[in-house]
PDB file of N, CA and C in Angstrom:
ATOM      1  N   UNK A   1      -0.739  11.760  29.327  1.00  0.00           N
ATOM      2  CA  UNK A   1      -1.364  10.647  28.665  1.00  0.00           C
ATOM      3  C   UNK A   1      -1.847  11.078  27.290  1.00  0.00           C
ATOM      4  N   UNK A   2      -1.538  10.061  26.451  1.00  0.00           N
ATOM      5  CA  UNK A   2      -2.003  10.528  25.066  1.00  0.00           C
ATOM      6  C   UNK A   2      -3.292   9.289  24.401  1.00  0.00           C
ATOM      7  N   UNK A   3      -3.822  10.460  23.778  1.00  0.00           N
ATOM      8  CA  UNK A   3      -5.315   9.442  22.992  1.00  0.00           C
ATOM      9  C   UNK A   3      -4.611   8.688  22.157  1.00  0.00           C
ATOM     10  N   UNK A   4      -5.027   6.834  22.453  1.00  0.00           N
ATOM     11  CA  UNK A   4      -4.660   6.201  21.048  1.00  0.00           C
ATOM     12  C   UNK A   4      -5.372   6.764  19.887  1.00  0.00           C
ATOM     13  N   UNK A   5      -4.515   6.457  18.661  1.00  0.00           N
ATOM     14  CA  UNK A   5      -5.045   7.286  17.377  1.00  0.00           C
ATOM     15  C   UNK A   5      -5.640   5.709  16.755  1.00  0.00           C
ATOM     16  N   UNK A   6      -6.727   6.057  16.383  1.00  0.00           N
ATOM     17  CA  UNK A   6      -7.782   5.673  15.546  1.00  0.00           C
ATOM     18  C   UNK A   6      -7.945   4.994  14.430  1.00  0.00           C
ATOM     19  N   UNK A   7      -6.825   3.928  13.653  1.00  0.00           N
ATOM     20  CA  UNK A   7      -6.510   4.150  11.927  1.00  0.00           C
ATOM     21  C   UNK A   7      -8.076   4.218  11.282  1.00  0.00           C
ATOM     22  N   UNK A   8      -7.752   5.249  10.343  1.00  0.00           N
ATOM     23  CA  UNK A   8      -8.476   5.331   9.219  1.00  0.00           C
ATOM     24  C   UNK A   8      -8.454   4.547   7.630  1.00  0.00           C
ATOM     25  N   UNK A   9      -9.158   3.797   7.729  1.00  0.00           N
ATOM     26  CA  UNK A   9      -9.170   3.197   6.288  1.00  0.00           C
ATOM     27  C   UNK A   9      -9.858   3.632   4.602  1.00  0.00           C
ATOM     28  N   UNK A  10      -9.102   3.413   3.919  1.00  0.00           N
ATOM     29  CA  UNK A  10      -9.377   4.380   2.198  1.00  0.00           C
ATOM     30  C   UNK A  10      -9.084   3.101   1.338  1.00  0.00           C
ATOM     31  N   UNK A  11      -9.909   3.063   0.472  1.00  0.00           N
ATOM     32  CA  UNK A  11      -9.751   2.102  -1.105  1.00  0.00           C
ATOM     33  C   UNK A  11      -9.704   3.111  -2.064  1.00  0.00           C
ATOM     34  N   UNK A  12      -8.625   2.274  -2.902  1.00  0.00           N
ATOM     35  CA  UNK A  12      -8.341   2.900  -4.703  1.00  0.00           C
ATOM     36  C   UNK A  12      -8.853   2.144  -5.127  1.00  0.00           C
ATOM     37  N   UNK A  13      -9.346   2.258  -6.325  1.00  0.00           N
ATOM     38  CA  UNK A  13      -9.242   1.345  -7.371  1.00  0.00           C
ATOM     39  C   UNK A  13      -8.550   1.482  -8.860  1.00  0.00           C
ATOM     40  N   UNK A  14      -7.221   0.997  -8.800  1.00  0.00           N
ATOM     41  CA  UNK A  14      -6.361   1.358  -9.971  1.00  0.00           C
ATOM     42  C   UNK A  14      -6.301   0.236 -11.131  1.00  0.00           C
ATOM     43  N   UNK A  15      -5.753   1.026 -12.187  1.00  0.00           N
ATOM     44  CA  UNK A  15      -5.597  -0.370 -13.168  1.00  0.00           C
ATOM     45  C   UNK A  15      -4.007  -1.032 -12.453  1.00  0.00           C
ATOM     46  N   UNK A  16      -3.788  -2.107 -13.334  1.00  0.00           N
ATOM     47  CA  UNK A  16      -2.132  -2.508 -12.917  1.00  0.00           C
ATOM     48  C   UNK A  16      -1.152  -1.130 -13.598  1.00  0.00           C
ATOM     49  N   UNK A  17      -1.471  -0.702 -14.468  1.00  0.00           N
ATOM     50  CA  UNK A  17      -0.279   0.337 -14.892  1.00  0.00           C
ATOM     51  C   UNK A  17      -0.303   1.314 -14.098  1.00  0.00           C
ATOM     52  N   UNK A  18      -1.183   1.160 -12.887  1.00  0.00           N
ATOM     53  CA  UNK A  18      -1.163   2.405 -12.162  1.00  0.00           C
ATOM     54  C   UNK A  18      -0.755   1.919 -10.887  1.00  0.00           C
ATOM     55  N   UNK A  19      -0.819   0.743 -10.506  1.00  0.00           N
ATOM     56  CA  UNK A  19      -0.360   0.145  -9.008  1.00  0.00           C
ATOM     57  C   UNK A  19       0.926   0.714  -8.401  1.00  0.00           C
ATOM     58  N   UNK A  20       1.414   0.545  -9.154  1.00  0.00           N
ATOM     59  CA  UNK A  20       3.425   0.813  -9.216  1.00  0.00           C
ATOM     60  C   UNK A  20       2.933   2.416  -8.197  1.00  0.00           C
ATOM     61  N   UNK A  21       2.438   3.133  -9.085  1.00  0.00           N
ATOM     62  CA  UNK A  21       3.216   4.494  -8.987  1.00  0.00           C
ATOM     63  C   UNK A  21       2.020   4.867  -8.105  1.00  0.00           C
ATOM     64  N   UNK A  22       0.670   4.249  -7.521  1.00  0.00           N
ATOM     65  CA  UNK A  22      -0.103   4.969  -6.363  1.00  0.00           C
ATOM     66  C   UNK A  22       0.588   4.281  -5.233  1.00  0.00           C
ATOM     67  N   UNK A  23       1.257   2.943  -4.835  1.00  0.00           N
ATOM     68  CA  UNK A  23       1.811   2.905  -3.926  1.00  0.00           C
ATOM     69  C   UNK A  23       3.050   3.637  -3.612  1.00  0.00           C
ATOM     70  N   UNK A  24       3.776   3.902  -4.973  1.00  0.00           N
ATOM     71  CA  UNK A  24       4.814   4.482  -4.186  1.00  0.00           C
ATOM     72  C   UNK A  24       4.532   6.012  -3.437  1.00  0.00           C
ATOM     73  N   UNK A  25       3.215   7.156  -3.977  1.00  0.00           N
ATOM     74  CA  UNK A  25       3.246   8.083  -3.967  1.00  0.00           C
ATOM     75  C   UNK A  25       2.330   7.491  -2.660  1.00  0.00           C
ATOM     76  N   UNK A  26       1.787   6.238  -2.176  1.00  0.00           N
ATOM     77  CA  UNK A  26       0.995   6.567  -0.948  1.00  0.00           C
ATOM     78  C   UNK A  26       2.768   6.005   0.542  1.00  0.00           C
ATOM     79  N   UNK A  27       3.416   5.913   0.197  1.00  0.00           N
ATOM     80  CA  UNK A  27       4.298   5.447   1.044  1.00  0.00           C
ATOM     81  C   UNK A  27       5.283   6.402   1.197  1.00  0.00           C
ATOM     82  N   UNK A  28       5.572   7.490   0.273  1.00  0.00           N
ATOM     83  CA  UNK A  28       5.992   8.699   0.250  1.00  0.00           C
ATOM     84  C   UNK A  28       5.199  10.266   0.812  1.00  0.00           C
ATOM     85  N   UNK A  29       3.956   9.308   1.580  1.00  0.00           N
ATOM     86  CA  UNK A  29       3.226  10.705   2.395  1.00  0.00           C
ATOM     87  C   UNK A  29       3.297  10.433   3.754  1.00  0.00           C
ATOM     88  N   UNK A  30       3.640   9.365   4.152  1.00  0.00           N
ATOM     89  CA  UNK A  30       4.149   9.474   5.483  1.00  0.00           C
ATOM     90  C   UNK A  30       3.298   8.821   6.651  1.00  0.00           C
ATOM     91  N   UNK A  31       1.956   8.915   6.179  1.00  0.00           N
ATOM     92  CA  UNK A  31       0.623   8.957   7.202  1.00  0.00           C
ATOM     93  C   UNK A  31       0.320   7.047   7.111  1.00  0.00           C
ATOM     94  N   UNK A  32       0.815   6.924   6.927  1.00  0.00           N
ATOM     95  CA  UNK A  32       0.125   5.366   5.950  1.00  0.00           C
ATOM     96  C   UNK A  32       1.195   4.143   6.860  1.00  0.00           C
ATOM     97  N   UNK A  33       0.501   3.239   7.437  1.00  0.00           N
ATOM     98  CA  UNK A  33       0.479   2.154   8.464  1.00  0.00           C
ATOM     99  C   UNK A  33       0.676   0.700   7.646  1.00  0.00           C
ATOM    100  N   UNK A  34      -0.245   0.657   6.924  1.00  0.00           N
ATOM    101  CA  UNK A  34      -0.389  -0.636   5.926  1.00  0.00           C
ATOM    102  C   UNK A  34      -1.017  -0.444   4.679  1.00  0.00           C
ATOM    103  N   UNK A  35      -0.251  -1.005   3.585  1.00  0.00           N
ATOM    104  CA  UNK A  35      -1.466  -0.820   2.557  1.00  0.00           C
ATOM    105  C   UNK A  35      -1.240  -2.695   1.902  1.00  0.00           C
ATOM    106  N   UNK A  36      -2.762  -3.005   1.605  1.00  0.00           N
ATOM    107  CA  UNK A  36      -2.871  -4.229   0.892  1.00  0.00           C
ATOM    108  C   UNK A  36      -3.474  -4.214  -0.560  1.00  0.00           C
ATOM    109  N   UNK A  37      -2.730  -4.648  -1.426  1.00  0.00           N
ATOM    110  CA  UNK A  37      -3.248  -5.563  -2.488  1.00  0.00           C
ATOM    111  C   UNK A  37      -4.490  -6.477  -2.952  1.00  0.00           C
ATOM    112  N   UNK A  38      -5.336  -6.084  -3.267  1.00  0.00           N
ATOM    113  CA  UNK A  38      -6.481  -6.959  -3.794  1.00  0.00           C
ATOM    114  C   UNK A  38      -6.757  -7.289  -4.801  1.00  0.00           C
ATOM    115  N   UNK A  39      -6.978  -8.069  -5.404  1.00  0.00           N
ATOM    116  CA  UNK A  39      -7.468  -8.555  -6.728  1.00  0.00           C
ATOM    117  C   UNK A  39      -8.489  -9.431  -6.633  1.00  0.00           C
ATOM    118  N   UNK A  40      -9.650  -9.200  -7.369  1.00  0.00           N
ATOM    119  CA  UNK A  40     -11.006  -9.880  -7.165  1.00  0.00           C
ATOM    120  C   UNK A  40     -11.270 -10.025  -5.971  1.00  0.00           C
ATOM    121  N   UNK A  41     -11.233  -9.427  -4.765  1.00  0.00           N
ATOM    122  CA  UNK A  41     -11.679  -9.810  -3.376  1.00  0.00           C
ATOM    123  C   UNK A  41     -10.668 -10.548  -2.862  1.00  0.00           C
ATOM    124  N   UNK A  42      -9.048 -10.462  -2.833  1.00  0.00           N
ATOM    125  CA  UNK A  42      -8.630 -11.697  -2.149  1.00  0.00           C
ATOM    126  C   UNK A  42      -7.487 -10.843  -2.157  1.00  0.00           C
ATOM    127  N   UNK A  43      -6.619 -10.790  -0.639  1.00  0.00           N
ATOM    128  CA  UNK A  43      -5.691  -9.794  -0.665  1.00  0.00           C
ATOM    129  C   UNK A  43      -4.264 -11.042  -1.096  1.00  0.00           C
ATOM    130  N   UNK A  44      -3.438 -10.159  -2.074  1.00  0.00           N
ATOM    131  CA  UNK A  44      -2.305 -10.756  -2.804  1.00  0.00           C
ATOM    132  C   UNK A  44      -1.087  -9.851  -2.095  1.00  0.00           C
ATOM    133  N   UNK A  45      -1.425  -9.296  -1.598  1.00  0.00           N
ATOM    134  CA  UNK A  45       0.156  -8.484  -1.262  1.00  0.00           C
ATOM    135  C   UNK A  45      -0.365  -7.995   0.114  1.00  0.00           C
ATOM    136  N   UNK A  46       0.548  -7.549   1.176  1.00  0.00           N
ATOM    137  CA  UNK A  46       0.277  -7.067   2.694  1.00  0.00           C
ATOM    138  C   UNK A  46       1.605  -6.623   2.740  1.00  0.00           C
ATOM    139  N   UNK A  47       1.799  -4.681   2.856  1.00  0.00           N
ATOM    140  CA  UNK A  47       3.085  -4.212   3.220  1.00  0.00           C
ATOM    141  C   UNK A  47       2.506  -3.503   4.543  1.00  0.00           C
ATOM    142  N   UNK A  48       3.323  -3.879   5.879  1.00  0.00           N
ATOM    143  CA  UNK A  48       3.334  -3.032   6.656  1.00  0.00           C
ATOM    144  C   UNK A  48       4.070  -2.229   6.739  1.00  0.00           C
ATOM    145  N   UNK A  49       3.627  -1.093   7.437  1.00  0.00           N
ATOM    146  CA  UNK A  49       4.667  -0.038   6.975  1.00  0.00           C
ATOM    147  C   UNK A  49       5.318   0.798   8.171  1.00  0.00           C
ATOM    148  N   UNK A  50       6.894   0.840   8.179  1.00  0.00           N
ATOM    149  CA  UNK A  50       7.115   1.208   9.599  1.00  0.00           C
ATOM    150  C   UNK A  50       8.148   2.262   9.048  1.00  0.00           C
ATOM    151  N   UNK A  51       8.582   3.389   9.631  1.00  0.00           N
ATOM    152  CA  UNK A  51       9.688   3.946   9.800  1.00  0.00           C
ATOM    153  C   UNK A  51      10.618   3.831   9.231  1.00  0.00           C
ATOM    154  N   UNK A  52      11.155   2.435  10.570  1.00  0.00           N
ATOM    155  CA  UNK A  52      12.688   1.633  10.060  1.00  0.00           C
ATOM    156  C   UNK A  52      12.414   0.963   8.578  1.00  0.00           C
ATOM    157  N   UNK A  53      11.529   0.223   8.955  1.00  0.00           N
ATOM    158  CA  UNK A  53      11.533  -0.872   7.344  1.00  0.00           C
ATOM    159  C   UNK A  53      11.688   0.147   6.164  1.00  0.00           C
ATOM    160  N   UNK A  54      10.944   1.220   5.869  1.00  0.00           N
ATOM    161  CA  UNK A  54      10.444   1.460   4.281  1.00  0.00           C
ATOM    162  C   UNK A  54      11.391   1.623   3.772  1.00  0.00           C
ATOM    163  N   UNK A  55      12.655   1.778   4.169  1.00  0.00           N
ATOM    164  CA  UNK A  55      13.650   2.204   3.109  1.00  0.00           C
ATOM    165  C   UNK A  55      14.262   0.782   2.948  1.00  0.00           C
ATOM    166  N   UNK A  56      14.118  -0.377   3.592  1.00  0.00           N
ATOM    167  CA  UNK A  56      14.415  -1.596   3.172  1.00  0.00           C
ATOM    168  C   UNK A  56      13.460  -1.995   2.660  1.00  0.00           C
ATOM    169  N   UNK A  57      12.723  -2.194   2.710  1.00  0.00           N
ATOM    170  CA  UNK A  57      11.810  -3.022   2.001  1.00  0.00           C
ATOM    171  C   UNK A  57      10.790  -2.080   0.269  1.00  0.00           C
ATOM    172  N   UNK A  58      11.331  -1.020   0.447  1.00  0.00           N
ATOM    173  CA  UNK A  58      10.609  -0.345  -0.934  1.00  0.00           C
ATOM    174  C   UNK A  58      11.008  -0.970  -2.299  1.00  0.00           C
ATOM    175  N   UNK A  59      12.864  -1.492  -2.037  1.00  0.00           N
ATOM    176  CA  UNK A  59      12.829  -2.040  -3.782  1.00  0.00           C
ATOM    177  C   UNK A  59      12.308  -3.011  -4.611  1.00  0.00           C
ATOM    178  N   UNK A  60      12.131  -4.303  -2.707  1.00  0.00           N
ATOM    179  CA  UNK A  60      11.830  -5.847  -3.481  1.00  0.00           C
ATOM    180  C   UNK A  60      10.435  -5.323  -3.030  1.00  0.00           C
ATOM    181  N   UNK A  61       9.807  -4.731  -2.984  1.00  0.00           N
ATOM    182  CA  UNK A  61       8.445  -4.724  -2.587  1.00  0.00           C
ATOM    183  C   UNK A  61       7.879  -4.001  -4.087  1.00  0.00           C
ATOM    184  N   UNK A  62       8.595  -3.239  -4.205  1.00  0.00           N
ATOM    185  CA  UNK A  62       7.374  -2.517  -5.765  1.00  0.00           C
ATOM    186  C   UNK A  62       8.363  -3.376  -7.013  1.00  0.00           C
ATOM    187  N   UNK A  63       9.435  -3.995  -7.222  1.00  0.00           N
ATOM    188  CA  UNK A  63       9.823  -4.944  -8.002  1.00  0.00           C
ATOM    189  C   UNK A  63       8.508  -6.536  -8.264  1.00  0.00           C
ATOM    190  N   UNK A  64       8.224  -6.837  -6.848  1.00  0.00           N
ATOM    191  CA  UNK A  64       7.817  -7.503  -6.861  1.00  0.00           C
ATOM    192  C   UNK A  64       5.798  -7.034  -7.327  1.00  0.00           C
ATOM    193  N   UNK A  65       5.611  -6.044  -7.194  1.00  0.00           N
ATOM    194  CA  UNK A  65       4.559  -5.104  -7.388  1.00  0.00           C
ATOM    195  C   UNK A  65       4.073  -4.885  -9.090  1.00  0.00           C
ATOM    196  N   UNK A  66       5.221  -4.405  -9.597  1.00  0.00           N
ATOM    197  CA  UNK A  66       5.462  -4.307 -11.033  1.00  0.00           C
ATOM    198  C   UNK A  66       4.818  -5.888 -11.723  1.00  0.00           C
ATOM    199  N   UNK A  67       5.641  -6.761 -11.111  1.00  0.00           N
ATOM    200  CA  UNK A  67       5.696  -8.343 -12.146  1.00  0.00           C
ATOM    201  C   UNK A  67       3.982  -8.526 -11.754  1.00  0.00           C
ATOM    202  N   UNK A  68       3.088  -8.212 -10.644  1.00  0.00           N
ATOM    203  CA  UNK A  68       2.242  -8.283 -10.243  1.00  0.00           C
ATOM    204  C   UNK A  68       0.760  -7.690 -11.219  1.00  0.00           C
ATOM    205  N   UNK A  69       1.520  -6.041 -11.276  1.00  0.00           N
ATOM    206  CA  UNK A  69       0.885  -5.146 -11.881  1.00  0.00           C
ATOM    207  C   UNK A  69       0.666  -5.838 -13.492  1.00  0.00           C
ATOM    208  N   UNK A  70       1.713  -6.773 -14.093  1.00  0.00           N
ATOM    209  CA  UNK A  70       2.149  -6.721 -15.559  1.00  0.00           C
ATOM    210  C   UNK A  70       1.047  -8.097 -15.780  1.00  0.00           C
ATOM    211  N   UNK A  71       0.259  -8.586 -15.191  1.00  0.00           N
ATOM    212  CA  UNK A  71      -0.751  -9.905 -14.869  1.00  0.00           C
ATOM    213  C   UNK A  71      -2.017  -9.064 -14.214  1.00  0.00           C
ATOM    214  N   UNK A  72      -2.486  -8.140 -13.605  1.00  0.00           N
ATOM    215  CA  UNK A  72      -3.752  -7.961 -13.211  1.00  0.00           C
ATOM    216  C   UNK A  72      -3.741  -6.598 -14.207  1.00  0.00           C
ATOM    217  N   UNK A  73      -5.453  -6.524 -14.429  1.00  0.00           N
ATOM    218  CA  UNK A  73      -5.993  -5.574 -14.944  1.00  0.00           C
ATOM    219  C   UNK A  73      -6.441  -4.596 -14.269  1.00  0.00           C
ATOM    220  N   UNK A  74      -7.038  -5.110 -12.826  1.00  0.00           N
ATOM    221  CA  UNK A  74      -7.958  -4.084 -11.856  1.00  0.00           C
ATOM    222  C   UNK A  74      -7.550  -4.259 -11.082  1.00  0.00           C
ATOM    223  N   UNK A  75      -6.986  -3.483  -9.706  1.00  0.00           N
ATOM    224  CA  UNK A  75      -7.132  -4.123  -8.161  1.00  0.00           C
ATOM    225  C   UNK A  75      -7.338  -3.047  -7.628  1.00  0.00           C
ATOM    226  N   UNK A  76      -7.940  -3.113  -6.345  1.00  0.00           N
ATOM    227  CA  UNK A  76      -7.616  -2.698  -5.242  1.00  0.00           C
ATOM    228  C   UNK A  76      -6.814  -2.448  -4.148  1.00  0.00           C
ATOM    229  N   UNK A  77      -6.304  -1.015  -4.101  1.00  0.00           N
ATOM    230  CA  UNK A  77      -5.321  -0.613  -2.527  1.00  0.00           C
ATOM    231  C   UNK A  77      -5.973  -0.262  -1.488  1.00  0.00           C
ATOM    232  N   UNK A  78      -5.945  -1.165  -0.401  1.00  0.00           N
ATOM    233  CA  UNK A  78      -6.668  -0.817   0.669  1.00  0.00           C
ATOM    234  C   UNK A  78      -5.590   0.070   1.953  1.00  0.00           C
ATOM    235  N   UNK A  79      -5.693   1.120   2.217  1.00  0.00           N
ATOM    236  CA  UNK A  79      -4.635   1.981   2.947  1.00  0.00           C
ATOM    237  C   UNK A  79      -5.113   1.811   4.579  1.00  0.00           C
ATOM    238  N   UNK A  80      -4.107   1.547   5.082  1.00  0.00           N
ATOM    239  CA  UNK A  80      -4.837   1.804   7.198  1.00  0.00           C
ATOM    240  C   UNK A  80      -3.800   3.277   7.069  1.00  0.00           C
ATOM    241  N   UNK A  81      -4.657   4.580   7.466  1.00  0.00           N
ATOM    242  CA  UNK A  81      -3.637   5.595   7.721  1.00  0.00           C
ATOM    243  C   UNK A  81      -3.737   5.842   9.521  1.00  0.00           C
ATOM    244  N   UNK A  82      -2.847   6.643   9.978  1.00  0.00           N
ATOM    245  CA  UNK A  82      -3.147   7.174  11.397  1.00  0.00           C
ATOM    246  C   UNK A  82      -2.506   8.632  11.123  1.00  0.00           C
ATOM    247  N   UNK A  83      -3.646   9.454  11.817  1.00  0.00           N
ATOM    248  CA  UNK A  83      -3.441  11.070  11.610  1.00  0.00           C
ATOM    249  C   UNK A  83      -2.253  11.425  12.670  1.00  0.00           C
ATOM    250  N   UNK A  84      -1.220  12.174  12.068  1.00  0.00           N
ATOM    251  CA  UNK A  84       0.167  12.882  12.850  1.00  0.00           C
ATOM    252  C   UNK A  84      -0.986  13.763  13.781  1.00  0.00           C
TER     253      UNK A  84
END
């Protein structure tokens, strides 16, 4: 029998020229379940994050991230991780 694992939750706070490139470097560590999008308190984006999906869903997801990034000044990444 194994212990369910726990997710742990973490906030950034990036500008938009930085959105692009902290999600991709948080989806390229492996540990990371979901991360959401915030702007002023109100979540704009929700990627779950699985295994199978990330390699489908990484292009229209930070394409669509970018046009996002190029309209907000501040947001928030809210990360759910679960420890390997």
């Amino acid at each position: 029998m194994s212990e369910q694992q726990q997710p742990r939750w973490e906030e950034f706070r990036v500008s938009g020229a930085q959105l692009v490139e902290k999600v991709k470097e948080l989806i390229h560590e492996g540990n990371v379940r979901r991360i959401q999008i915030r702007h002023e308190g109100r979540v704009v984006l929700e990627i779950p994050l699985t295994v199978a999906a990330v390699g489908v869903l990484v292009a229209p997801v930070l394409a669509a991230l970018g046009a996002f990034a190029a309209l907000a000044a501040e947001c928030t990444i809210v990360v759910e991780r679960v420890e390997k």
